[in-house]
C-alpha atoms as a PDB file:
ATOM      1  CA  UNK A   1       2.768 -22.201 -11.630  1.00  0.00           C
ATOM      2  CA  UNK A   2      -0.114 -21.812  -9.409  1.00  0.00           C
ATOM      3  CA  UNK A   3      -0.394 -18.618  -6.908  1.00  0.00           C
ATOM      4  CA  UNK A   4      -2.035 -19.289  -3.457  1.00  0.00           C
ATOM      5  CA  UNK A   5      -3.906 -16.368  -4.498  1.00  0.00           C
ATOM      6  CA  UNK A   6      -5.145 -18.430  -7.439  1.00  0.00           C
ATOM      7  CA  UNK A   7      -4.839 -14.966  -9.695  1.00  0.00           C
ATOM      8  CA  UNK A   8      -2.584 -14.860 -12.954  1.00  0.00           C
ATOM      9  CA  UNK A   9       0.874 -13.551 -12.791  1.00  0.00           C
ATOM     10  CA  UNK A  10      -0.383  -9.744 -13.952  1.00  0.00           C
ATOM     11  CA  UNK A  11      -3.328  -9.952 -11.447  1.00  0.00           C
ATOM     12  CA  UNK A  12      -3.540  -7.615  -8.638  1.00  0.00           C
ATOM     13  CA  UNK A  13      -5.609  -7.956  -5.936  1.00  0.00           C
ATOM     14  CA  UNK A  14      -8.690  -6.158  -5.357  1.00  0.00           C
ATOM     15  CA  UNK A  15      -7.759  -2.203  -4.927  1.00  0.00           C
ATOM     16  CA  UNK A  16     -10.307  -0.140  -3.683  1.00  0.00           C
ATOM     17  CA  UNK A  17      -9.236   3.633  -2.452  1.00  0.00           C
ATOM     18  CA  UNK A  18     -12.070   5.797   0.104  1.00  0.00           C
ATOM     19  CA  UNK A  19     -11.399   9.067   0.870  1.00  0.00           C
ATOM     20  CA  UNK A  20     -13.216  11.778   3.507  1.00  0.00           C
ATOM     21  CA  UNK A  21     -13.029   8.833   5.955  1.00  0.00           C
ATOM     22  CA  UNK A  22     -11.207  10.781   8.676  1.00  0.00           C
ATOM     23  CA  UNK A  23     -13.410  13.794   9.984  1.00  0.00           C
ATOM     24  CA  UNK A  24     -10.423  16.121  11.022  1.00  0.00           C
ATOM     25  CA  UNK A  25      -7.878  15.434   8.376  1.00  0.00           C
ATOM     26  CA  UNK A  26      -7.325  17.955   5.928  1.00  0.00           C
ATOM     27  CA  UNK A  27      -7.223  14.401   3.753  1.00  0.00           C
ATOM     28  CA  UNK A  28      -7.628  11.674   4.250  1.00  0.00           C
ATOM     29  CA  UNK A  29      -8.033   7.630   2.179  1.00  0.00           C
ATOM     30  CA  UNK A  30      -8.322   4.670   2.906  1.00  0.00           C
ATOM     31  CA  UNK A  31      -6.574   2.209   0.568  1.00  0.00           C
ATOM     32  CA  UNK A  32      -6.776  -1.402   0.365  1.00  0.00           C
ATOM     33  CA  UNK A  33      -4.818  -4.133  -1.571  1.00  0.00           C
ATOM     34  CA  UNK A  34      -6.571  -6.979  -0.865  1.00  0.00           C
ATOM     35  CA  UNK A  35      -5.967  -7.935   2.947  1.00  0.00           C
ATOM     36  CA  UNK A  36      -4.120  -4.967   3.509  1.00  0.00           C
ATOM     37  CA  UNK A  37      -5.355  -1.853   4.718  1.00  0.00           C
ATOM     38  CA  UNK A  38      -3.817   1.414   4.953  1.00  0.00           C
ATOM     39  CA  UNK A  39      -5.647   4.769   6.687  1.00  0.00           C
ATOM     40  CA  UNK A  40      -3.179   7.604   4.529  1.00  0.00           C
ATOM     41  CA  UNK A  41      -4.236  10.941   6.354  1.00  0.00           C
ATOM     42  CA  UNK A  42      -2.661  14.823   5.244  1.00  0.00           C
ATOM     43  CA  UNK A  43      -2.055  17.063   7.800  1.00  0.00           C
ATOM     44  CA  UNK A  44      -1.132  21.080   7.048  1.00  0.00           C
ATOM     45  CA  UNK A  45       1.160  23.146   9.119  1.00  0.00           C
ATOM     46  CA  UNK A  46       1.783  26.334   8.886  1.00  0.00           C
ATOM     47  CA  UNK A  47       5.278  25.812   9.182  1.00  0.00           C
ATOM     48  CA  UNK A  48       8.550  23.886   7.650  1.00  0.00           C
ATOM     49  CA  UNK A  49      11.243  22.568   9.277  1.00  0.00           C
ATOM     50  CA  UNK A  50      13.912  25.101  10.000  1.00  0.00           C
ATOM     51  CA  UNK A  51      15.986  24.333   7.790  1.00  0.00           C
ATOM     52  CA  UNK A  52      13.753  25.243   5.347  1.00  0.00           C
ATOM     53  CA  UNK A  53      12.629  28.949   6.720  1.00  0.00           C
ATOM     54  CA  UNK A  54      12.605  31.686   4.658  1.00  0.00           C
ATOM     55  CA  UNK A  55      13.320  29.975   1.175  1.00  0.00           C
ATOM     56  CA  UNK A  56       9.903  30.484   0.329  1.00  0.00           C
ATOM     57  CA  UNK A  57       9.057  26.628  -0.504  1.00  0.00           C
ATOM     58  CA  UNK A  58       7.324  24.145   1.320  1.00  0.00           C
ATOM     59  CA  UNK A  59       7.956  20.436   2.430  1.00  0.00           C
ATOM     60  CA  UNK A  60       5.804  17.156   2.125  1.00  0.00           C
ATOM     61  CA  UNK A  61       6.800  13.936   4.767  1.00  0.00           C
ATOM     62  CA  UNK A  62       5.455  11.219   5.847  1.00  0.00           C
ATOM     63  CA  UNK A  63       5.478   8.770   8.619  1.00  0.00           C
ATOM     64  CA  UNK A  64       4.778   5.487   8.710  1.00  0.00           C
ATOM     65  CA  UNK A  65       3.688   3.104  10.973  1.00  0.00           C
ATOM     66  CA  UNK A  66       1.828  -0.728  12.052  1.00  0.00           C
ATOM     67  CA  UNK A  67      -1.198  -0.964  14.327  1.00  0.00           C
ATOM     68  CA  UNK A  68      -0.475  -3.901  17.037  1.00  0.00           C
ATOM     69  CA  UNK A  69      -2.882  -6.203  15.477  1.00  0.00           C
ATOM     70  CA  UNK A  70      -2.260  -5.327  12.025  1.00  0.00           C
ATOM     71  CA  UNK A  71      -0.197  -9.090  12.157  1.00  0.00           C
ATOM     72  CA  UNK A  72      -1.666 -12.084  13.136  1.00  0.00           C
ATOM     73  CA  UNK A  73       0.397 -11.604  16.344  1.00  0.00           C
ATOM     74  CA  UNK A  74       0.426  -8.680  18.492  1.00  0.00           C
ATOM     75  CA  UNK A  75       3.566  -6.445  17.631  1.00  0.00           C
ATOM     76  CA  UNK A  76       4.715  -4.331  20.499  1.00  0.00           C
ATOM     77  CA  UNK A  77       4.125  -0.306  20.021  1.00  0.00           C
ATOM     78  CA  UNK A  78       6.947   1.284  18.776  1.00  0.00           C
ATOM     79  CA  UNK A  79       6.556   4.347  20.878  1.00  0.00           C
ATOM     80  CA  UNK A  80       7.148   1.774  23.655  1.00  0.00           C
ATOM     81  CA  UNK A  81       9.686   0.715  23.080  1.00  0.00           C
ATOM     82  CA  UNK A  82      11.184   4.163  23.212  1.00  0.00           C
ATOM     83  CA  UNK A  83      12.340   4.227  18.695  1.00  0.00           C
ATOM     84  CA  UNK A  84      11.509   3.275  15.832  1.00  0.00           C
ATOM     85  CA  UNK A  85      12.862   0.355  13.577  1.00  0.00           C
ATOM     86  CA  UNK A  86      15.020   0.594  10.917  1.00  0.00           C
ATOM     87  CA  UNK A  87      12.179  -0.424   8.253  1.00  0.00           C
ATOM     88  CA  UNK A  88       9.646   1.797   9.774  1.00  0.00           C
ATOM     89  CA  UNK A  89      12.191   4.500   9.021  1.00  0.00           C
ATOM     90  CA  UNK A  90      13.212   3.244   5.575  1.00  0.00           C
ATOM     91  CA  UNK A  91       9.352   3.209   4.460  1.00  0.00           C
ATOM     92  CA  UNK A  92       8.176   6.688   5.722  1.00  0.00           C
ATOM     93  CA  UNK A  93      11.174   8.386   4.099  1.00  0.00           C
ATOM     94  CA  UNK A  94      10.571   6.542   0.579  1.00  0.00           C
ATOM     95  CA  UNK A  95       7.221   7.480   0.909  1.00  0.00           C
ATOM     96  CA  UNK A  96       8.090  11.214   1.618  1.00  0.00           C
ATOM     97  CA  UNK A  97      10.365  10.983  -1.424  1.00  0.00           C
ATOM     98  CA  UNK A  98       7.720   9.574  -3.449  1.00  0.00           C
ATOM     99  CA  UNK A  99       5.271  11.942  -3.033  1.00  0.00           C
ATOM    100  CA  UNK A 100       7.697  15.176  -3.114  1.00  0.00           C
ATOM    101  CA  UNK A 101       8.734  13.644  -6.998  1.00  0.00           C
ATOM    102  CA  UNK A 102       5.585  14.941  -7.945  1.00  0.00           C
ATOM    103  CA  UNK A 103       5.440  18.009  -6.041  1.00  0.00           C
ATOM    104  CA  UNK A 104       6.291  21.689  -6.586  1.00  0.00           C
ATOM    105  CA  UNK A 105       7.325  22.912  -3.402  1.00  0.00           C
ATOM    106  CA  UNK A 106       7.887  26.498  -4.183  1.00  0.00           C
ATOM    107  CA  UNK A 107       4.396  26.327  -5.390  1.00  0.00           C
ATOM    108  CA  UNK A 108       3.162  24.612  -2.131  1.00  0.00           C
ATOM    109  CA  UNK A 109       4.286  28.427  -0.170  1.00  0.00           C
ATOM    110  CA  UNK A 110       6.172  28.246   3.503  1.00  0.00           C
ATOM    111  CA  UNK A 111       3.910  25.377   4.609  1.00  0.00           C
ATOM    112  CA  UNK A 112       4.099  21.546   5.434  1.00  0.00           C
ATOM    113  CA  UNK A 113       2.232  18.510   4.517  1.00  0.00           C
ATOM    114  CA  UNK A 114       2.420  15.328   6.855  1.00  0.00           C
ATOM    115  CA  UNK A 115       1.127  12.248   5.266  1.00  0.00           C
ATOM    116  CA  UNK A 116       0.157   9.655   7.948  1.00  0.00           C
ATOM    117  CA  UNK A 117       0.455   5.933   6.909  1.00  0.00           C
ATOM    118  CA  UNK A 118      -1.146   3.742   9.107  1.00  0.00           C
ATOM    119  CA  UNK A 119      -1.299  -0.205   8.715  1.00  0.00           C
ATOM    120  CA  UNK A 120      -4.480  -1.398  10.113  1.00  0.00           C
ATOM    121  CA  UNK A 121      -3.754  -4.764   8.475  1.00  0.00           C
ATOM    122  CA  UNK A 122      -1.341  -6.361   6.720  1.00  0.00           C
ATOM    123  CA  UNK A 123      -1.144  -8.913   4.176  1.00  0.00           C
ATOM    124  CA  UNK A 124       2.116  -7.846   2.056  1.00  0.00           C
ATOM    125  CA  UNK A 125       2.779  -4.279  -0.102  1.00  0.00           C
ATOM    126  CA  UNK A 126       1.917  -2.047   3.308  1.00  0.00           C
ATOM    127  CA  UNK A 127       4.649   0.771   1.618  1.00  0.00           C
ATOM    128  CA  UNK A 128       3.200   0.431  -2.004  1.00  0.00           C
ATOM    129  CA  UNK A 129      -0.569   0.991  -0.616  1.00  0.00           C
ATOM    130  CA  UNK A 130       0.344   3.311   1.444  1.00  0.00           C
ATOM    131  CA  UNK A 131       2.568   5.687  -0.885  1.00  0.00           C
ATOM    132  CA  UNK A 132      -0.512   4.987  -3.357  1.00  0.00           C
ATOM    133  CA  UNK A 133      -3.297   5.901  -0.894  1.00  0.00           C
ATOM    134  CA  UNK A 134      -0.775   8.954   0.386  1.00  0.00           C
ATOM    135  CA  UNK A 135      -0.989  10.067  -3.310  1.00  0.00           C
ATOM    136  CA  UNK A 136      -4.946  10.545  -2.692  1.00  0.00           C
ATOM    137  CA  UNK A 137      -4.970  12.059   1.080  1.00  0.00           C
ATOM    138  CA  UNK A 138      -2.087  14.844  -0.375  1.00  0.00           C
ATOM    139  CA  UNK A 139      -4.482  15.699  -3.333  1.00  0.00           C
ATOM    140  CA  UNK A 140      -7.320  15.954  -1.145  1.00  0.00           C
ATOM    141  CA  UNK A 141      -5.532  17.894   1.225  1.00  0.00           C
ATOM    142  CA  UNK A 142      -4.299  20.629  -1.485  1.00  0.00           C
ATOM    143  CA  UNK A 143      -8.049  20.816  -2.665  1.00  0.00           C
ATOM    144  CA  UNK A 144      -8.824  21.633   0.808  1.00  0.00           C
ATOM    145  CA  UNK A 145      -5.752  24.401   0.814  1.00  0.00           C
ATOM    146  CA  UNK A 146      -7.508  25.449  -2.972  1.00  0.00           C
ATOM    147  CA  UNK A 147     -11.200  25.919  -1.763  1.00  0.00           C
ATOM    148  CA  UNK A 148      -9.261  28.482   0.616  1.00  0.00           C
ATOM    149  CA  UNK A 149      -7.234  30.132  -1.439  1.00  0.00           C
ATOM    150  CA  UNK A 150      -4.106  29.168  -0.283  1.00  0.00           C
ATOM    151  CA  UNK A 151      -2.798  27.438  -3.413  1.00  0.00           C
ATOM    152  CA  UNK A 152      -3.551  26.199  -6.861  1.00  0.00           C
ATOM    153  CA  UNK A 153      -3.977  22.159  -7.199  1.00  0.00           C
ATOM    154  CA  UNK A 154      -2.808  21.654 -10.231  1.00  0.00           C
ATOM    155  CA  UNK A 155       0.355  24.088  -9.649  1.00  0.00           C
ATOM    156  CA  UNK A 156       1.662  22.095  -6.564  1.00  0.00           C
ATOM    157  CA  UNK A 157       0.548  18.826  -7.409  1.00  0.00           C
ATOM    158  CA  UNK A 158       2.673  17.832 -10.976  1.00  0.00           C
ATOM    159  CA  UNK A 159       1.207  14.156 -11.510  1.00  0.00           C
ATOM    160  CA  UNK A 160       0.031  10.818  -9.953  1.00  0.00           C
ATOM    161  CA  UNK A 161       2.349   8.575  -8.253  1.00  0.00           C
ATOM    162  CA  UNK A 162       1.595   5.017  -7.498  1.00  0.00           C
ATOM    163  CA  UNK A 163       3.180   1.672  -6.263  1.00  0.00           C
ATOM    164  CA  UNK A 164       3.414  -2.236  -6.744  1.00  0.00           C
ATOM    165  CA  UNK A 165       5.114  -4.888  -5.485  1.00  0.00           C
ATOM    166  CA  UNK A 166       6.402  -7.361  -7.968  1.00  0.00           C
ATOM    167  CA  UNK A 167       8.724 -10.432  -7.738  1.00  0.00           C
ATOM    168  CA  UNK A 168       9.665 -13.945  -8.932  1.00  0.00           C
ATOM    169  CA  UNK A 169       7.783 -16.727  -7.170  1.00  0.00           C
ATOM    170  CA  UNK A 170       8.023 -20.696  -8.394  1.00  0.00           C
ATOM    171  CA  UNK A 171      10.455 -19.105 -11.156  1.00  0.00           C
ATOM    172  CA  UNK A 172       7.499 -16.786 -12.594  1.00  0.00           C
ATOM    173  CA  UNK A 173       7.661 -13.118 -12.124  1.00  0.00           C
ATOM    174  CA  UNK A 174       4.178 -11.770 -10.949  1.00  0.00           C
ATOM    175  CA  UNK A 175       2.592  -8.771  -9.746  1.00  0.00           C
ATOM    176  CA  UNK A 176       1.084  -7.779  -6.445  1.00  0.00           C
ATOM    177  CA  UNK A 177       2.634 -10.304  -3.485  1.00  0.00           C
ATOM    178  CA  UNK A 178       0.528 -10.905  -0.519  1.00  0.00           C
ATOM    179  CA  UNK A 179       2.718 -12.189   2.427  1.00  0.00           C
ATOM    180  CA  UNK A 180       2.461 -16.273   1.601  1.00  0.00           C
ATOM    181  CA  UNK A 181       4.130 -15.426  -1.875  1.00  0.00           C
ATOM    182  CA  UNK A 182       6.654 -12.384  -0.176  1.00  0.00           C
ATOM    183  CA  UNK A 183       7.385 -14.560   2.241  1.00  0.00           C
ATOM    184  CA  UNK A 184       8.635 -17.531   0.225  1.00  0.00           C
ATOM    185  CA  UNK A 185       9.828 -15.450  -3.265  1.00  0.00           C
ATOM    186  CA  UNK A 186      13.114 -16.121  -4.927  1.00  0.00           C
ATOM    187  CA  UNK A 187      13.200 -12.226  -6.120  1.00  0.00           C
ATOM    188  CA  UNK A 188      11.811  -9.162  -4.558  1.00  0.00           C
ATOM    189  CA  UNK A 189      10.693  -5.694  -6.093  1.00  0.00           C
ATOM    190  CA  UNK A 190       9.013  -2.498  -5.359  1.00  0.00           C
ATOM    191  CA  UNK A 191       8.556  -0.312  -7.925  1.00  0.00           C
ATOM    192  CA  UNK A 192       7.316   3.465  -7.233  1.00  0.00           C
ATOM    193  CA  UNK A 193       6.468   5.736 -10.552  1.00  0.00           C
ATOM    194  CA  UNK A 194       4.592   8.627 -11.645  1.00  0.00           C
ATOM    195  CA  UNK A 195       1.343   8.992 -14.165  1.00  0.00           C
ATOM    196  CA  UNK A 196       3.424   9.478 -16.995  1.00  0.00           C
ATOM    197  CA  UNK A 197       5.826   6.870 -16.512  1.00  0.00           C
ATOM    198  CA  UNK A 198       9.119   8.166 -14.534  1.00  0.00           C
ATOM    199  CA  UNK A 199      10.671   5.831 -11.995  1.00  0.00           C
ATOM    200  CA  UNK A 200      10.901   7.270  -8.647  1.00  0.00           C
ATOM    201  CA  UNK A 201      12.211   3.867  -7.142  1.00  0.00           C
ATOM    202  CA  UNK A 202      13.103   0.527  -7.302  1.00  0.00           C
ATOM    203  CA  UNK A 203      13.962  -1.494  -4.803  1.00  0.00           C
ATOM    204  CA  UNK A 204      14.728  -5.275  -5.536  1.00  0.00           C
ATOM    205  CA  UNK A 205      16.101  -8.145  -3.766  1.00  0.00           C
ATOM    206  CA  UNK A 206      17.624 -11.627  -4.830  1.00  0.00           C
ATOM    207  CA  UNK A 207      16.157 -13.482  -1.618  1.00  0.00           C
ATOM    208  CA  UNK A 208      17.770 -16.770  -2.949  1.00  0.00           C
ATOM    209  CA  UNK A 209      19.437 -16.914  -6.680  1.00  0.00           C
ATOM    210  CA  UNK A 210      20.711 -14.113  -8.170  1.00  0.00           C
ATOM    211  CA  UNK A 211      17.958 -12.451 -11.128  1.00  0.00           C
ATOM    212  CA  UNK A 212      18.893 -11.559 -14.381  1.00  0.00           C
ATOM    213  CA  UNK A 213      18.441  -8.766 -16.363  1.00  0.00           C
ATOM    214  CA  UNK A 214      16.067 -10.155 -18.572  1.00  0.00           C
ATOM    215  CA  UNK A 215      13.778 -11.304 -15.709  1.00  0.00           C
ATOM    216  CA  UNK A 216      14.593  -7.416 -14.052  1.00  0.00           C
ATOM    217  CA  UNK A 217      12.791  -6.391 -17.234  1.00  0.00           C
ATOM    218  CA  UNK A 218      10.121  -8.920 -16.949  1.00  0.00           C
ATOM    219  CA  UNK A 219       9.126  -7.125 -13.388  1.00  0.00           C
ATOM    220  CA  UNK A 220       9.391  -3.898 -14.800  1.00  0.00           C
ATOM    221  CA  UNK A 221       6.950  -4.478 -17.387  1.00  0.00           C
ATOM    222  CA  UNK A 222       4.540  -6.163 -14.934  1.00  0.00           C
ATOM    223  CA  UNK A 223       4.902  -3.226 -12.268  1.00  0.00           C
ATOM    224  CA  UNK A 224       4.216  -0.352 -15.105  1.00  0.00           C
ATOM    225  CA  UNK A 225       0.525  -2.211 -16.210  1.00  0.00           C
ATOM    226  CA  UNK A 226      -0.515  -2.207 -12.786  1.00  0.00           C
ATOM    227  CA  UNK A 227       1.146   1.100 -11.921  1.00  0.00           C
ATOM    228  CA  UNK A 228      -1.178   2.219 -14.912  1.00  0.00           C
ATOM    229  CA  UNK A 229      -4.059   0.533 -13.172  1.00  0.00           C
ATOM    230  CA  UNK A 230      -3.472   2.160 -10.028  1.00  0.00           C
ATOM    231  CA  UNK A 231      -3.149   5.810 -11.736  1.00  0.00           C
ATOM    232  CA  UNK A 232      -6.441   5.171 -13.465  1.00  0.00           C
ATOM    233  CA  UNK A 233      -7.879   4.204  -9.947  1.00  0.00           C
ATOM    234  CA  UNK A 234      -6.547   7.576  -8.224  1.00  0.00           C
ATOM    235  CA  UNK A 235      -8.182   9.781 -11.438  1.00  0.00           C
ATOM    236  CA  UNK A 236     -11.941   8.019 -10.803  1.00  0.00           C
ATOM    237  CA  UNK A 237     -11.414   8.401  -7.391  1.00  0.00           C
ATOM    238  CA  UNK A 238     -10.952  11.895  -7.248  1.00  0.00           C
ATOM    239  CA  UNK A 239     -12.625  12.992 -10.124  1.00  0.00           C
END
């Protein structure tokens, strides 16, 4: 079996996270997997929803969303076309989940966190860089909250959480699709876990024959080396 990508089945492409990249964000990264780019920016509110006042915890969201261009045809603005999709909706709220798994919101006080996930470019994996890259804006932005004396980092924030797409392509599970091998895979996975090893999430799809257990397992294994990979990135990058 030969990727397009030419990498072996455990390879992922390059990852490279940059944070401080947006001046007003309380923080902010900038993640890429290869060909896809993700600007993840934390924003704090003094506020939570109101469903959520006077409970003395916090709340940590997300939203998600695609830049025109980010294809290699122009996609029409969501905002004008007066909602948003249904997988624009399904990807900011498993973000949001992913990143309030490793969260202590009574920790976090009567505040809110947005995370901002926006797809400059895409090339396959746009939720599992961005719920990675979120990972790195959220930290940043409680450091921010720490240097003020609003919280305590390592109180709120509980562990890492990263994310990798995995799936079965010419009958061989690998790690990491870009959009030739998504596009044309016979299984589909996203896996979403913490530092120390929890699953938050999987999601995976039999796009033409059923998978098997065994081969479940196979994907599992794959998506927990790179997840480890990915962890390691995030604790260099903020170190």
């Amino acid at each position: 079996m030969n990727r397009p990508s030419k990498r072996t089945p455990d390879e992922m492409r390059p990852v490279s996270l940059e944070r401080g990249v947006a001046k007003h964000a309380e923080g902010s990264c900038l993640i890429k997997f290869g060909d896809t780019h993700v600007l993840c920016t934390a924003s704090l509110e003094e506020r939570v929803p109101p469903w959520l006042r006077g409970q003395n915890r916090g709340w940590v969201t997300a939203e998600y969303g695609m830049l025109p261009r980010a294809t290699h045809d122009r996609m029409r603005r969501e905002s004008s076309a007066g909602k948003q999709s249904g997988r624009t909706q399904e990807i900011q709220r498993l973000i949001g989940r992913s990143l309030r798994a490793v969260v202590d919101l009574g920790a976090l006080g009567e505040r809110q966190i947005t995370v901002d996930c926006d797809v400059i470019q895409a090339d396959g994996g746009t939720r599992t860089a961005s719920i990675t890259g979120a990972w790195v804006a959220l930290h940043d932005c409680l450091k921010w909250m720490e240097a003020r004396d609003m919280v305590k980092t390592d109180k709120v924030l509980k562990d890492h959480i990263a994310a990798i797409s995995c799936g079965i392509y010419e009958g061989t599970p690998v790690a990491d699709l870009d959009y030739v091998e998504d596009s044309s895979a016979d299984t589909d996975a996203n896996f979403v876990m913490t530092g120390k090893g929890g699953i938050v999430e999987i999601q995976g799809t039999a796009e033409g024959e059923p998978f098997s257990e065994e081969e479940l397992g196979q994907l599992m294994g794959l998506a927990k080396q790179s997840i480890s990979k990915l962890v390691e990135l995030q604790k260099l990058t903020v170190l």
